[in-house]
N, C-alpha and C. Protein backbone atom coordinates (compact mmCIF):
# COMPACT_ATOMS: atom_id res chain seq x y z
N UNK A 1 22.02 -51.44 41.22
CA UNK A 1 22.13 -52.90 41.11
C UNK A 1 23.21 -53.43 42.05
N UNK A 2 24.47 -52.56 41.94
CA UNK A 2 25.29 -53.11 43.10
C UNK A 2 24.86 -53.30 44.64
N UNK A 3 24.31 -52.00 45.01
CA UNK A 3 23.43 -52.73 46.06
C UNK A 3 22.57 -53.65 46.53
N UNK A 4 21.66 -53.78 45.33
CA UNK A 4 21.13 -55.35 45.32
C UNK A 4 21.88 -56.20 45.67
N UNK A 5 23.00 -56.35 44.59
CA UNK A 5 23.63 -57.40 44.63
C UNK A 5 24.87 -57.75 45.81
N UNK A 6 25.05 -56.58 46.65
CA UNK A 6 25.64 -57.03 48.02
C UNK A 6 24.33 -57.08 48.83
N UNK A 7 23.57 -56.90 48.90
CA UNK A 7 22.35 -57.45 49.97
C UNK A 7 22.39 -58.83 49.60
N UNK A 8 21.98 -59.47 48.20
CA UNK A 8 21.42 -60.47 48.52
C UNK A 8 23.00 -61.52 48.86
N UNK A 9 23.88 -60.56 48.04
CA UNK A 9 25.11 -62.02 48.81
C UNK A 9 25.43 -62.12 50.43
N UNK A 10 24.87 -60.49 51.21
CA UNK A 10 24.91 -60.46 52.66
C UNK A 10 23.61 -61.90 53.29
N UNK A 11 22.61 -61.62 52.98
CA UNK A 11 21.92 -62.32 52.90
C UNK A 11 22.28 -63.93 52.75
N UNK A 12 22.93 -64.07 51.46
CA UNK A 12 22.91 -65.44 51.48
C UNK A 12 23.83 -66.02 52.27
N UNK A 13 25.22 -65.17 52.96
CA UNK A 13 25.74 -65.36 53.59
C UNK A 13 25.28 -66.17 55.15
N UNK A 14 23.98 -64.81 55.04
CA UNK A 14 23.67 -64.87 56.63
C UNK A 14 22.76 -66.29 57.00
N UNK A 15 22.42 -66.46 55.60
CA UNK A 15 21.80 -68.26 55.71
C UNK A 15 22.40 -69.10 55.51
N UNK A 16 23.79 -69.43 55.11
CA UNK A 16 24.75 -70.50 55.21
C UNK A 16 25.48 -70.75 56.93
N UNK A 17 25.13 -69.21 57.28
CA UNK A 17 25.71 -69.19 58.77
C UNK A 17 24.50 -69.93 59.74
N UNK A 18 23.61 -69.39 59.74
CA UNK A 18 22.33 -69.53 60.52
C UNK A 18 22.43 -71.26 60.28
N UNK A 19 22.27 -71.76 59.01
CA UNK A 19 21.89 -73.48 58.78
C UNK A 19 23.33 -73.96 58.97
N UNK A 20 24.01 -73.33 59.22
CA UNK A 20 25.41 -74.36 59.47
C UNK A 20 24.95 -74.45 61.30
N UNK A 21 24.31 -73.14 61.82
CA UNK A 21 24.81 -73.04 63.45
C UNK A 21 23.51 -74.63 64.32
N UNK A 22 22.28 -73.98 63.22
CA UNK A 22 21.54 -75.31 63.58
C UNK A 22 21.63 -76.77 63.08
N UNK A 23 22.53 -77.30 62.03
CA UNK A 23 22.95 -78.18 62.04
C UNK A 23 24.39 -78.97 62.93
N UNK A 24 24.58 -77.70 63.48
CA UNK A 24 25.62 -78.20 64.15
C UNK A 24 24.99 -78.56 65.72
N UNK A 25 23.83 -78.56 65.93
CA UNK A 25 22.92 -79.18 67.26
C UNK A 25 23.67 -80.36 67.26
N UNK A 26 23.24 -81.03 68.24
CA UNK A 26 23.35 -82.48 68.83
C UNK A 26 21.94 -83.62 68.11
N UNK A 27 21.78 -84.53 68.12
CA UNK A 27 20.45 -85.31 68.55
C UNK A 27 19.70 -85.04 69.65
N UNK A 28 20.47 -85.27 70.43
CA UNK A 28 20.00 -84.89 71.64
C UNK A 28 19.48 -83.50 71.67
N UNK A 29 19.87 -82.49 71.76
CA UNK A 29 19.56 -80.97 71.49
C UNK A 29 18.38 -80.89 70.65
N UNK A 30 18.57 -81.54 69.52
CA UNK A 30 17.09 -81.19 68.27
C UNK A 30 15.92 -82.07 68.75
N UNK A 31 16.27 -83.54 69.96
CA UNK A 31 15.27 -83.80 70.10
C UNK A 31 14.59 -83.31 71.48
N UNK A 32 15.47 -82.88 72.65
CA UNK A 32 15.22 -81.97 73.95
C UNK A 32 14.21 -80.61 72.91
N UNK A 33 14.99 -79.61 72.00
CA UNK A 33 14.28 -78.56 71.69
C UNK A 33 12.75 -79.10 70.86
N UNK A 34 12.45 -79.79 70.33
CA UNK A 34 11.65 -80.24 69.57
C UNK A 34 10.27 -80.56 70.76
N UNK A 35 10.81 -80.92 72.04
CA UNK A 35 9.64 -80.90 72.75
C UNK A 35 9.41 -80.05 73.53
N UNK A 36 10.65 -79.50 73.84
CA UNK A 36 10.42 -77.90 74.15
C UNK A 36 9.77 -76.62 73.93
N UNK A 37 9.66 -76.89 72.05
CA UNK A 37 8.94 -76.11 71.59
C UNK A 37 7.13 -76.62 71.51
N UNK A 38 7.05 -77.60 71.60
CA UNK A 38 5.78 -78.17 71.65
C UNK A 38 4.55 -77.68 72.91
N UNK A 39 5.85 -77.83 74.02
CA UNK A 39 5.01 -77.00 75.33
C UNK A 39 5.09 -75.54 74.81
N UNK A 40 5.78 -75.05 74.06
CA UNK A 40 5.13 -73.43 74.10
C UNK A 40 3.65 -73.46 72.83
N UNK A 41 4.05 -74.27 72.04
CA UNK A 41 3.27 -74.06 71.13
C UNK A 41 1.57 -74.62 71.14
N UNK A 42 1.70 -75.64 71.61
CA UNK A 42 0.53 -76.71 71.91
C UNK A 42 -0.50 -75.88 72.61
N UNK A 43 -0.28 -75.07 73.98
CA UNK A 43 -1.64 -74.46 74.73
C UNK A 43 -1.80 -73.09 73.25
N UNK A 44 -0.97 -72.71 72.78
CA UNK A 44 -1.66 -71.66 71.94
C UNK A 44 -2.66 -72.26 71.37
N UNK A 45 -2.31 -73.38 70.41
CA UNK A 45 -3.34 -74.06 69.66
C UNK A 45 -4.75 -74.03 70.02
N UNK A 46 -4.62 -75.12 71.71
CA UNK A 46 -5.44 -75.96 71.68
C UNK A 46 -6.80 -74.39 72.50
N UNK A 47 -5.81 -73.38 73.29
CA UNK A 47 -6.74 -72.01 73.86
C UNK A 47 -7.15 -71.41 72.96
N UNK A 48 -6.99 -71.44 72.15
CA UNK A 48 -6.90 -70.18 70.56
C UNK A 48 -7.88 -71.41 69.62
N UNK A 49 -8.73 -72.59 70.29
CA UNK A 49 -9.46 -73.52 69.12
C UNK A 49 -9.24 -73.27 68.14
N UNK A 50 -7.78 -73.46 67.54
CA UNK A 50 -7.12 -73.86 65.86
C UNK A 50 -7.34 -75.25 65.71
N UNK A 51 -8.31 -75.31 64.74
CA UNK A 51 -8.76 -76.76 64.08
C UNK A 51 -7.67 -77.58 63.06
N UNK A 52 -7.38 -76.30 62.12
CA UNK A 52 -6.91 -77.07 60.90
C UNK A 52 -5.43 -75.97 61.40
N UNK A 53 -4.24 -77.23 61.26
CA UNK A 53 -3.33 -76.42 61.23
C UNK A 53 -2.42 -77.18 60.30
N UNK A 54 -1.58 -76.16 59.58
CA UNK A 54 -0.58 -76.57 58.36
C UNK A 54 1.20 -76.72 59.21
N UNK A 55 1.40 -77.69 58.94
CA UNK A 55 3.07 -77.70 59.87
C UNK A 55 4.08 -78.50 58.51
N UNK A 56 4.96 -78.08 58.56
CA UNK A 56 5.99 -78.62 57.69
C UNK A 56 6.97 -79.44 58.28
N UNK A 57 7.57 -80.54 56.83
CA UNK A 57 8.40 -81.52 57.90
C UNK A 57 9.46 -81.30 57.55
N UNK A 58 10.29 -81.79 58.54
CA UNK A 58 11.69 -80.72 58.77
C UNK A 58 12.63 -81.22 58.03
N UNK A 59 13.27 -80.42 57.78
CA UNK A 59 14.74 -80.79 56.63
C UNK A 59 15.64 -79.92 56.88
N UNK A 60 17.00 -80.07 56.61
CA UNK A 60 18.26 -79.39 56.82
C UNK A 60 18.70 -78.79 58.11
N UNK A 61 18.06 -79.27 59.24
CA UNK A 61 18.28 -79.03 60.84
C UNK A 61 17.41 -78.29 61.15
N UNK A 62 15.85 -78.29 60.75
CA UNK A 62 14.93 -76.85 61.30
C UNK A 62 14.91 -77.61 62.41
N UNK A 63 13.85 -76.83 63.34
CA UNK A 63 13.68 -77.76 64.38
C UNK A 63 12.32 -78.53 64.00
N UNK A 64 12.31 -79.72 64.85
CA UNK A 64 11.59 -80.96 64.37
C UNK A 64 10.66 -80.67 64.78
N UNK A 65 9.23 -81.10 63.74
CA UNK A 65 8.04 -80.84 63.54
C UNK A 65 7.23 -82.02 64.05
N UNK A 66 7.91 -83.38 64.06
CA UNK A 66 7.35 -84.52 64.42
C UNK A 66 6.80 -84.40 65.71
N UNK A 67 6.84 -84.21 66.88
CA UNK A 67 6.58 -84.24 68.28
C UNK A 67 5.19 -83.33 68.30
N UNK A 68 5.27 -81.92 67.44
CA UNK A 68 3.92 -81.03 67.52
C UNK A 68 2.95 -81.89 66.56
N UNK A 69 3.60 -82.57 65.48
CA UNK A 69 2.07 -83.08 64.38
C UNK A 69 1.31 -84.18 65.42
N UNK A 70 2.51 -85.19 66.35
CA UNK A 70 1.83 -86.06 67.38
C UNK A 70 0.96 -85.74 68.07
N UNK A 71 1.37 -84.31 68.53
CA UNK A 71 0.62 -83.86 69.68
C UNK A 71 -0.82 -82.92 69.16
N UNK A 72 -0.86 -82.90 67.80
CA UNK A 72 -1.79 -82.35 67.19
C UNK A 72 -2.75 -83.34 67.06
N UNK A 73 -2.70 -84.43 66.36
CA UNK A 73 -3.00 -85.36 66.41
C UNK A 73 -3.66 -86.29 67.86
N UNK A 74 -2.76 -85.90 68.52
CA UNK A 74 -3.50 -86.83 69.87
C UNK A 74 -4.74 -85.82 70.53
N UNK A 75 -4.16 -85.10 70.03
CA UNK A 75 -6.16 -83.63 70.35
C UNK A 75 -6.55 -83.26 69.36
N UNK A 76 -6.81 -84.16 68.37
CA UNK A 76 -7.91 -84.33 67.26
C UNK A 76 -8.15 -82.95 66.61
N UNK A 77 -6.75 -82.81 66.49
CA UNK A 77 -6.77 -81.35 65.11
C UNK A 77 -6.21 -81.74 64.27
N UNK A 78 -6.74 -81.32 63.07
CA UNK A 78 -6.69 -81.40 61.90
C UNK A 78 -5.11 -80.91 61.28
N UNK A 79 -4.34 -81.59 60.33
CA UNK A 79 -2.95 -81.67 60.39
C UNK A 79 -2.95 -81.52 58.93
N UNK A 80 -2.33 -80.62 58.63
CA UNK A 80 -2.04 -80.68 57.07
C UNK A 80 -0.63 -79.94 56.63
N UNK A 81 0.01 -80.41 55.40
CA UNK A 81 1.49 -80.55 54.96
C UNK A 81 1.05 -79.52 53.62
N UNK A 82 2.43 -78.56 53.90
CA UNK A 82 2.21 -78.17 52.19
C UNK A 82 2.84 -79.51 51.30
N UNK A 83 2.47 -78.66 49.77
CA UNK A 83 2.66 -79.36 48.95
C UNK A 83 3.06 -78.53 47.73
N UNK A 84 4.47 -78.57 47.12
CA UNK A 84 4.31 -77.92 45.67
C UNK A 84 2.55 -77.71 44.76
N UNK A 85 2.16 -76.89 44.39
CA UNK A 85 1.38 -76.53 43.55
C UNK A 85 1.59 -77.41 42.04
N UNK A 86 1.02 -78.00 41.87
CA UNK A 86 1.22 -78.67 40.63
C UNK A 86 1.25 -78.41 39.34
N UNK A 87 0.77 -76.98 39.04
CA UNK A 87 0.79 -76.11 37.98
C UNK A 87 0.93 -74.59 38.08
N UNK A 88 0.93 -74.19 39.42
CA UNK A 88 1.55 -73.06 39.58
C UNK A 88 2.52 -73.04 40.02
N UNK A 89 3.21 -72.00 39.29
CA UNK A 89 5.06 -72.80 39.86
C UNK A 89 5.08 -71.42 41.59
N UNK A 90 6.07 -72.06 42.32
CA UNK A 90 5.85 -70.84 42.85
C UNK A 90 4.85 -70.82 44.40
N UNK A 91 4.03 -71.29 43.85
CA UNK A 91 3.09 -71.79 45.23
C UNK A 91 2.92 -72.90 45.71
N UNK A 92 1.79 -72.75 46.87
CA UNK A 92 1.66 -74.08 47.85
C UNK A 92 0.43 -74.40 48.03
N UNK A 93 -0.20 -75.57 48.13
CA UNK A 93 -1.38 -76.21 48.66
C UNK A 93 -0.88 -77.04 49.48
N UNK A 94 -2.36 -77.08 50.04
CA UNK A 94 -1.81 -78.06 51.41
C UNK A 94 -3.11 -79.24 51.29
N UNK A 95 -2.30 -80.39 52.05
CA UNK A 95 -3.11 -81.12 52.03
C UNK A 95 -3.06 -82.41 52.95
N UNK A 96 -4.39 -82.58 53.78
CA UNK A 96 -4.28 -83.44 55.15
C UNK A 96 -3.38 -84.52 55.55
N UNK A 97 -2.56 -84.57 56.81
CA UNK A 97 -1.73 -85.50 56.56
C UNK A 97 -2.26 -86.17 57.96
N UNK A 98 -2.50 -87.41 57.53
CA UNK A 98 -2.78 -88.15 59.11
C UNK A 98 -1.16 -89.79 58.74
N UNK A 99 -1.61 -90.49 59.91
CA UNK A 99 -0.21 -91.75 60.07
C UNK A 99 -0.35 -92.46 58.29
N UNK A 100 -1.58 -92.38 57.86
CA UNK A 100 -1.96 -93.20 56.70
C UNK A 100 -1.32 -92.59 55.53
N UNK A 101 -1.08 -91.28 55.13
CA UNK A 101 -0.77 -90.51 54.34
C UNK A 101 0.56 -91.44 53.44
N UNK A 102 0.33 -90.93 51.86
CA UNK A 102 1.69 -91.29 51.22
C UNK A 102 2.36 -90.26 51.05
N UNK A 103 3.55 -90.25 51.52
CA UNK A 103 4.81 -89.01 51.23
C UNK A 103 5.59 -89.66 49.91
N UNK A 104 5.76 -88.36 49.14
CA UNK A 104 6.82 -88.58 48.26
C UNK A 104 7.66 -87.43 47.96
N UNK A 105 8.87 -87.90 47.75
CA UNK A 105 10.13 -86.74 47.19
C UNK A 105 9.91 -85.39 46.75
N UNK A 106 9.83 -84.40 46.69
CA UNK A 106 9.56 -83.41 45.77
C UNK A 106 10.96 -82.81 45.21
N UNK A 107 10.85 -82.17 44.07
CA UNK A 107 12.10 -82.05 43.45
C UNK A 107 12.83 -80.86 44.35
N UNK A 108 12.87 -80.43 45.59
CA UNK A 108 13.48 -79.48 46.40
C UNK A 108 13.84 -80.92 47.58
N UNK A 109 13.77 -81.95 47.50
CA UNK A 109 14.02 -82.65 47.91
C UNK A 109 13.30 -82.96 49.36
N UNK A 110 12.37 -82.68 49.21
CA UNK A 110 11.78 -82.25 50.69
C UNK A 110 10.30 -83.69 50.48
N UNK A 111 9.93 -84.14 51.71
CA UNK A 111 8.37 -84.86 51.51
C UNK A 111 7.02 -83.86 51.59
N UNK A 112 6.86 -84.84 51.11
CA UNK A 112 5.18 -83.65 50.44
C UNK A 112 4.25 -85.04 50.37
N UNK A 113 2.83 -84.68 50.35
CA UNK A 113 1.89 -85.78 50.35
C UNK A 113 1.90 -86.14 48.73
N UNK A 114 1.34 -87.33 48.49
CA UNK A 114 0.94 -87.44 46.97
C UNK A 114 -0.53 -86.85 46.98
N UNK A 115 -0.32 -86.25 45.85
CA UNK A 115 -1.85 -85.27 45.27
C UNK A 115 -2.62 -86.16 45.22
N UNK A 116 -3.72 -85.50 45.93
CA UNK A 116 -4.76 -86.18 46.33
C UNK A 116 -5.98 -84.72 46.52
N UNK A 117 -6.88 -84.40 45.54
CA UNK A 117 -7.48 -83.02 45.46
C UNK A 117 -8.94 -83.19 46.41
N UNK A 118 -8.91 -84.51 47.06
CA UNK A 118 -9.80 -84.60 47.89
C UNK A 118 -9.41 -84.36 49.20
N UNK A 119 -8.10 -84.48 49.49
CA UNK A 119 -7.80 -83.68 50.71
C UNK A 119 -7.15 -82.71 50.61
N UNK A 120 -7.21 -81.41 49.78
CA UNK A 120 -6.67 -80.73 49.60
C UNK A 120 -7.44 -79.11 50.33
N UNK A 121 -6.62 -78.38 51.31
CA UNK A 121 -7.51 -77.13 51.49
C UNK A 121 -6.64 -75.45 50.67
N UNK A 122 -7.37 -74.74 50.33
CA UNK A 122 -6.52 -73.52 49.97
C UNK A 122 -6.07 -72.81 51.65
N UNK A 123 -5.35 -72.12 51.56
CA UNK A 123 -4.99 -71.57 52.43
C UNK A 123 -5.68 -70.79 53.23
N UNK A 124 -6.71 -69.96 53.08
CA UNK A 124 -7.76 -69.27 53.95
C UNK A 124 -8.32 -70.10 54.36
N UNK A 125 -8.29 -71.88 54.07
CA UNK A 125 -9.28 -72.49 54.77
C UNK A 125 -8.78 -72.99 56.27
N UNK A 126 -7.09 -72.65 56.26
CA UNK A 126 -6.76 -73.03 57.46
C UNK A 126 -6.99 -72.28 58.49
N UNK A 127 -6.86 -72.61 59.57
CA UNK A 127 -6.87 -71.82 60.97
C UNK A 127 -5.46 -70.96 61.06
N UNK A 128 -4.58 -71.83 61.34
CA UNK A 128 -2.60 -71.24 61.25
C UNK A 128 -1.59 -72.04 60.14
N UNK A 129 -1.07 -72.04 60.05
CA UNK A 129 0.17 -72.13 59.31
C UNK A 129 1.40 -72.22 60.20
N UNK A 130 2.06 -72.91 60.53
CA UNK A 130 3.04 -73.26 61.04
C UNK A 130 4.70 -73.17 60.34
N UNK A 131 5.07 -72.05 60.07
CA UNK A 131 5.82 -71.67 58.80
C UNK A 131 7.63 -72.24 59.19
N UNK A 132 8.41 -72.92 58.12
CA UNK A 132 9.48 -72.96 58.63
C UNK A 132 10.66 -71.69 58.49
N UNK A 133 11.74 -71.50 58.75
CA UNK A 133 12.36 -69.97 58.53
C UNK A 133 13.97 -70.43 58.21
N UNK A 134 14.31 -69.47 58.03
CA UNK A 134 16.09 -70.09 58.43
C UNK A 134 16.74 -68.96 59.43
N UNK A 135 16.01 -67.51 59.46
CA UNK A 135 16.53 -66.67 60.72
C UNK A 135 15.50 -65.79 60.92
N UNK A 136 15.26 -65.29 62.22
CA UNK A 136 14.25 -64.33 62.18
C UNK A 136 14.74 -63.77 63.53
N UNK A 137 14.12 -61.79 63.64
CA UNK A 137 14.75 -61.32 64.32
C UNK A 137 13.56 -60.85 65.04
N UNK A 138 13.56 -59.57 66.42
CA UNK A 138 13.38 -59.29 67.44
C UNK A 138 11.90 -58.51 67.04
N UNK A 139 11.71 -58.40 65.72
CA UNK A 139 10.59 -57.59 64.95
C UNK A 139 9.56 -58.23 64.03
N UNK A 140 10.24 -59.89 63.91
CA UNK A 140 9.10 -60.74 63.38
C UNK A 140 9.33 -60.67 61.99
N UNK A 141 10.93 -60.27 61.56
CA UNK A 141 11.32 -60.24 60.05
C UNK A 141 11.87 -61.69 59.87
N UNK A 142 11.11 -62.52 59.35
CA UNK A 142 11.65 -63.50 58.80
C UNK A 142 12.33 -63.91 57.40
N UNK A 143 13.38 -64.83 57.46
CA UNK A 143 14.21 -65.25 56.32
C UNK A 143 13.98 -66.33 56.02
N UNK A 144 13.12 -67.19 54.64
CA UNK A 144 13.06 -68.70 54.45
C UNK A 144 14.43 -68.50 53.60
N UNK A 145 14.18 -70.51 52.82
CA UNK A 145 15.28 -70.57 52.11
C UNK A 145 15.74 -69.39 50.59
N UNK A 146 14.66 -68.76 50.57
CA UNK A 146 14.87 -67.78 49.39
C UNK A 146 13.79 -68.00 48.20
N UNK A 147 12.80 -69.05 48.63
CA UNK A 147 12.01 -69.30 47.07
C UNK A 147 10.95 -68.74 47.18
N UNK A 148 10.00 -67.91 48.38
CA UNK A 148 9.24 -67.36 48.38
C UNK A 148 7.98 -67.88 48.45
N UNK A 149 8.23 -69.14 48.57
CA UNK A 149 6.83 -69.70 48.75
C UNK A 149 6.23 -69.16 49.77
N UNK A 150 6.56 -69.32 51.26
CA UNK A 150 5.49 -69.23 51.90
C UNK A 150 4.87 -67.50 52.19
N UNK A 151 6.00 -66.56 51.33
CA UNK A 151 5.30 -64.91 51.58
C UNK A 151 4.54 -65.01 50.47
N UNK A 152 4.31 -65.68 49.39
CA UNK A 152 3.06 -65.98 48.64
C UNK A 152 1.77 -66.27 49.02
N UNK A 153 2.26 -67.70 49.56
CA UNK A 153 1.03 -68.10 50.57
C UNK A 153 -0.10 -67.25 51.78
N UNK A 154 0.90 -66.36 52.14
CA UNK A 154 0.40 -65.60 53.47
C UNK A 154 0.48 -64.20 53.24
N UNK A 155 0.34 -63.88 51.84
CA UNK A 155 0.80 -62.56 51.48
C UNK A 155 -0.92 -61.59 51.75
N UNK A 156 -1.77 -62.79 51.88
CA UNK A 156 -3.24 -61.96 52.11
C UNK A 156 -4.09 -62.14 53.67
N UNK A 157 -2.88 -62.84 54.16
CA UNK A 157 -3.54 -63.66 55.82
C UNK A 157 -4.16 -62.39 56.24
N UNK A 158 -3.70 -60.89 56.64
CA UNK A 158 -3.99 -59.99 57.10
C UNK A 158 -5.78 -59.49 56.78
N UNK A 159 -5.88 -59.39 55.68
CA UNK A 159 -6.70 -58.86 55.05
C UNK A 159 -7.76 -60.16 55.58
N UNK A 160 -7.63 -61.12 55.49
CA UNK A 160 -8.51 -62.54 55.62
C UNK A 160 -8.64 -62.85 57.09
N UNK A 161 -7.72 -62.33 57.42
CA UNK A 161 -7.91 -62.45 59.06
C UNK A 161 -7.27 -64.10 59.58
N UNK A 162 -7.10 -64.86 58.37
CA UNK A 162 -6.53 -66.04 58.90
C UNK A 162 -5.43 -67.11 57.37
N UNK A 163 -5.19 -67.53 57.51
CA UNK A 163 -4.45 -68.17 58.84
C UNK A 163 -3.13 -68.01 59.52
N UNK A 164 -3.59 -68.03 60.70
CA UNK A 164 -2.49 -66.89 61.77
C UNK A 164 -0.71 -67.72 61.42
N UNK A 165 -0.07 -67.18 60.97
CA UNK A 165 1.21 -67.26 60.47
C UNK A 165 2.37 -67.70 61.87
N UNK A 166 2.72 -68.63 62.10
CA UNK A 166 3.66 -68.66 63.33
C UNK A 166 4.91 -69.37 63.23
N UNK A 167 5.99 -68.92 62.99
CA UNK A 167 7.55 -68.76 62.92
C UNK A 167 7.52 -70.13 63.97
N UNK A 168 8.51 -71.11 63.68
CA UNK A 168 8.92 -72.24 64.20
C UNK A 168 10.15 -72.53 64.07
N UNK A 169 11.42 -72.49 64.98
CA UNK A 169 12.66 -72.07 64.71
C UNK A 169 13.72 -72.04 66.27
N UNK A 170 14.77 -72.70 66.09
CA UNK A 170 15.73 -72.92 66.86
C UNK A 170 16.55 -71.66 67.71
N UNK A 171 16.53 -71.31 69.18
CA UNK A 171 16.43 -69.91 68.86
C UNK A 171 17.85 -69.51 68.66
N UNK A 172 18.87 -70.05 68.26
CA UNK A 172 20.04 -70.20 67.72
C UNK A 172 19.67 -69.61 66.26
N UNK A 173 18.68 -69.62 65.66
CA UNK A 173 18.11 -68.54 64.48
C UNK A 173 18.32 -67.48 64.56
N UNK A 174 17.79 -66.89 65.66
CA UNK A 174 17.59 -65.37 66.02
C UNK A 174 18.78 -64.58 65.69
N UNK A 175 18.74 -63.44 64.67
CA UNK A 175 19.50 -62.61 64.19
C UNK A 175 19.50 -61.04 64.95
N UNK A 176 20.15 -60.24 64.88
CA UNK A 176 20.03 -58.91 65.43
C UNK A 176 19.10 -58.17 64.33
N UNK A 177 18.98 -58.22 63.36
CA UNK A 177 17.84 -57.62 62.15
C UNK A 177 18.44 -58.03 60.83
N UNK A 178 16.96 -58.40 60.17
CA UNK A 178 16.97 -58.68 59.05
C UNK A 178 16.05 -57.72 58.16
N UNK A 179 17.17 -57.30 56.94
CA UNK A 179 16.69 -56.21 55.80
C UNK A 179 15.22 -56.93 55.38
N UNK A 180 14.10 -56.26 54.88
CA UNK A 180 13.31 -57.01 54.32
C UNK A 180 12.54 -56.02 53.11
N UNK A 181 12.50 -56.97 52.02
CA UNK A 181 12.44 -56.30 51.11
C UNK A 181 10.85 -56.32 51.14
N UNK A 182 10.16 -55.50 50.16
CA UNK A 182 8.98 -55.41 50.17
C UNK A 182 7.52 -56.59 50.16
N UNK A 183 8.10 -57.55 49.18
CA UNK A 183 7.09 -58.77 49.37
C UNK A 183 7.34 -60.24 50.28
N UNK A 184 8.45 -59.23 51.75
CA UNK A 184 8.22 -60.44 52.79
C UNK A 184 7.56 -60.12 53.29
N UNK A 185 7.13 -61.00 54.30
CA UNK A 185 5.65 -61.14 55.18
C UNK A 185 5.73 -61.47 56.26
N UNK A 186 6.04 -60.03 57.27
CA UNK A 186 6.31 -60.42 58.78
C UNK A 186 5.56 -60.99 59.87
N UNK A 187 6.42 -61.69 60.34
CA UNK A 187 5.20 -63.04 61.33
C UNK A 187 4.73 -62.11 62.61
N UNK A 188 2.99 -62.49 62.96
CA UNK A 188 2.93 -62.13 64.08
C UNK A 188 3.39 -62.63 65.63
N UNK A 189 4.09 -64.05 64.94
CA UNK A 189 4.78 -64.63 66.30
C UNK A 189 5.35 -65.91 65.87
N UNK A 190 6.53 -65.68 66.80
CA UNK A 190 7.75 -66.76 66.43
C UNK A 190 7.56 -67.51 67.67
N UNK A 191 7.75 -69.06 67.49
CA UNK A 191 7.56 -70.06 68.60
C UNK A 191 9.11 -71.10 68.57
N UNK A 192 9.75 -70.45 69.97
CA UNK A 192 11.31 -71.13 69.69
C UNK A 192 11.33 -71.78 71.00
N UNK A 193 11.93 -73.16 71.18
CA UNK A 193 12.06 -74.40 72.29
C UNK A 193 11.77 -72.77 73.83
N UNK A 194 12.54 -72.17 73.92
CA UNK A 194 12.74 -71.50 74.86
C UNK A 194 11.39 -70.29 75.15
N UNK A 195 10.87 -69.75 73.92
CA UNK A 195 10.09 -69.06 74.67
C UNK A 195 8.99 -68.44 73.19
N UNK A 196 7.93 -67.91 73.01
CA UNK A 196 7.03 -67.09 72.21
C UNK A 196 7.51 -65.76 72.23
N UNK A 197 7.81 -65.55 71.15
CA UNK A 197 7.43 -63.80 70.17
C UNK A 197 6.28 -63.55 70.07
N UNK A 198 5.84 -63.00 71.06
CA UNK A 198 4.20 -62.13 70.19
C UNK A 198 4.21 -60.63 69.72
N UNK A 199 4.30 -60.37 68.17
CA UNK A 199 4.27 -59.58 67.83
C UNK A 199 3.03 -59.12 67.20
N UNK A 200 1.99 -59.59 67.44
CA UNK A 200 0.78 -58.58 66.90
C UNK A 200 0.17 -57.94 68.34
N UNK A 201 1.04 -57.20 69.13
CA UNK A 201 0.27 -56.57 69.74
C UNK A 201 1.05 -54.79 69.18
């Protein structure tokens, strides 16, 4: 147990460091990287015909998601936001977000669409997933905030063959290695202002 319990305080350490280093960006910086990352990310999309893609909106200094949902949007792909699960605690649905959409609060303090089960897709129905992180290293071990949602979500992408999982992240993230315990779920590619991780080869 003691070892547990210095991992996860190493750990939580290593995410107070990581979200202090990307909140300490500029405006300028989060909005230069934000389109930075858009040119790496955008020809994957649009070469790789990903229809439906899931992107999250940014909170606590990730890097900004707004510039890729635009640009998703202006080439008529399909855009969708998770959303707390409404009776499963623990998980995520997603569900279409175009300019019209109503956002509201969720108790993690984050925006989420209002439930609406007519635009709602399960997760194999997407193409990718656009995942947010707080550090990830040279091997595609990623670290979220700790609640596990999204290695839930993508805990069967492999087996399903979709939807392709892609790390979105400041590369001021990037750690030398991260421990990973058995039910994380390593990305096949991280997309940072500066350059693509492709790790499923």
């Amino acid at each position: 147990m003691g070892l547990n319990m210095h991992n996860k305080a190493a750990r939580d350490a290593l995410r107070r460091d990581v979200r202090h280093q990307r909140n300490a960006l500029s405006s300028a910086e989060q909005v230069q990287f934000a389109h930075q990352a858009v040119q790496q990310l955008l020809p994957v999309i649009t070469q790789g015909d990903f229809q439906r893609v899931a992107v999250y909106l940014t909170n606590d200094g990730e890097l900004d998601t707004q510039p890729l949902i635009n640009a998703l949007w202006q080439h008529n792909i399909d855009v969708y936001l998770p959303r707390l699960h409404p009776f499963s605690r623990g998980n995520l649905i997603f569900l279409a977000y175009t300019p019209e959409t109503t956002l509201i609060t969720n108790k993690l303090k984050i925006k989420e669409p209002k439930l609406d089960i007519t635009q709602m897709l399960l997760p194999h129905q997407l193409d990718m997933i656009v995942t947010p992180l707080v550090a990830f290293d040279a091997h595609g071990a990623r670290m979220g905030m700790g609640g596990g949602y999204y290695d839930r979500t993508l805990a069967n992408w492999q087996q399903q063959g979709k939807p392709l999982p892609v790390g979105y992240a400041h590369n001021c993230q990037q750690v030398d290695a991260l421990s990973q315990a058995h039910w994380d779920v390593p990305l096949p590619m991280i997309v940072t202002p500066k350059q693509i991780f492709d790790f499923s080869q």
